[in-house]
Protein backbone atom coordinates (compact mmCIF):
# COMPACT_ATOMS: atom_id res chain seq x y z
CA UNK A 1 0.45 -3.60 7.48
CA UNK A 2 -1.23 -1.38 10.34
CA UNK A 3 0.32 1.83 11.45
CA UNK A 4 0.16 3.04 15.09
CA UNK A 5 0.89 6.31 16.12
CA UNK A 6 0.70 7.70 19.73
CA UNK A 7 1.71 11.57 19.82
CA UNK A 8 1.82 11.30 23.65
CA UNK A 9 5.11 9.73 23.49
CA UNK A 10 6.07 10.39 19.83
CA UNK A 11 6.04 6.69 19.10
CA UNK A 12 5.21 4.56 15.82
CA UNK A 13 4.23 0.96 15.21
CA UNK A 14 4.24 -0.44 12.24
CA UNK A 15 2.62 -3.85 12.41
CA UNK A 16 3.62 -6.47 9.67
CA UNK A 17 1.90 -9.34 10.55
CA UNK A 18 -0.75 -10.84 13.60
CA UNK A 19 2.40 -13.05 14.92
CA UNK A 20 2.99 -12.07 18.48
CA UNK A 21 6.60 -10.38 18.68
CA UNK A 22 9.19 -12.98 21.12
CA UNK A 23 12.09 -10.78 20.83
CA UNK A 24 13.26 -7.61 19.45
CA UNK A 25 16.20 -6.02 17.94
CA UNK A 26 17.60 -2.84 18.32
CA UNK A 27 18.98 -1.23 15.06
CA UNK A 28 19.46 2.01 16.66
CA UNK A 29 19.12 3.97 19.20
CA UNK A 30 14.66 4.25 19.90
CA UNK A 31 14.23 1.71 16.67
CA UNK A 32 13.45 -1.54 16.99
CA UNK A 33 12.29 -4.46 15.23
CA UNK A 34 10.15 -7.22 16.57
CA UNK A 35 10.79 -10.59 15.95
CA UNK A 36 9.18 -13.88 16.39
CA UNK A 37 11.67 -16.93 17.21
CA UNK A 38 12.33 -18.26 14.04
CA UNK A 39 13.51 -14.41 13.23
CA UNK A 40 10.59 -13.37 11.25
CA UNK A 41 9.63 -9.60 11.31
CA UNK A 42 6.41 -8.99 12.82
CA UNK A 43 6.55 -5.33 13.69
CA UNK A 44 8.78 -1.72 13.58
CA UNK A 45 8.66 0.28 16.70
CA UNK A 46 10.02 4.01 16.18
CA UNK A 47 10.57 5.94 19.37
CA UNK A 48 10.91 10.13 18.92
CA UNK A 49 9.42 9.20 15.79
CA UNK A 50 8.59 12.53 14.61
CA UNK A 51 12.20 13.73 14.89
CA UNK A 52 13.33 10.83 12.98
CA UNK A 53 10.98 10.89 10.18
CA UNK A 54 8.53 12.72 8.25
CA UNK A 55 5.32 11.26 10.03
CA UNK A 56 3.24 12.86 7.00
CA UNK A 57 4.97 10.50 4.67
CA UNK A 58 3.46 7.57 7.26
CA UNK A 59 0.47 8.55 8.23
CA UNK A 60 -0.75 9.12 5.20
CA UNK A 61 -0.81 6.55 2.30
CA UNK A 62 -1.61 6.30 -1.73
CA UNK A 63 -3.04 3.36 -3.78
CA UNK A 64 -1.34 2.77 -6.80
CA UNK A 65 -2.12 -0.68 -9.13
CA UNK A 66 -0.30 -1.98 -12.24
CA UNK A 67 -2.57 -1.45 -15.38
CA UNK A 68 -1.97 -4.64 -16.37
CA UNK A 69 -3.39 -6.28 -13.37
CA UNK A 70 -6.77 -4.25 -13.21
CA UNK A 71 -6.83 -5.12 -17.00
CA UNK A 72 -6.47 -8.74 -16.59
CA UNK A 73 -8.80 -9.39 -13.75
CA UNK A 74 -11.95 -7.61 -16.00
CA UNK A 75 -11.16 -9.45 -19.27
């Protein structure tokens, strides 16, 4: 997933895959998802983002792995 943010216009893409978007839905008002044509989601565009969600929570991110993976993988 990639994350776009321009403040000039307050909006946010989040990009879910490198499928080029053939439609879109709107599931509110200034949020849409992109679609390809066998419905797959390929991308989140948030307009007004930052009065419609905490853009600290997005724009910043956090790594966390399960134990039991990392564990695995050096045995």
């Amino acid at each position: 997933m990639k994350v776009y943010y321009d403040d000039e216009v307050d909006a946010l893409y989040l990009k879910l895959g490198d499928e080029i978007p053939e439609g879109a839905i709107e599931i509110s008002e200034g949020v849409n998802i992109d679609t390809t044509s066998k419905d797959k989601i390929v991308g989140i565009e948030i307009l007004n983002a930052s009065k419609k969600i905490d853009l600290k929570t997005i724009l910043s991110y956090t790594l966390e792995f399960d134990k039991d993976l990392i564990t695995q993988k050096t045995d």
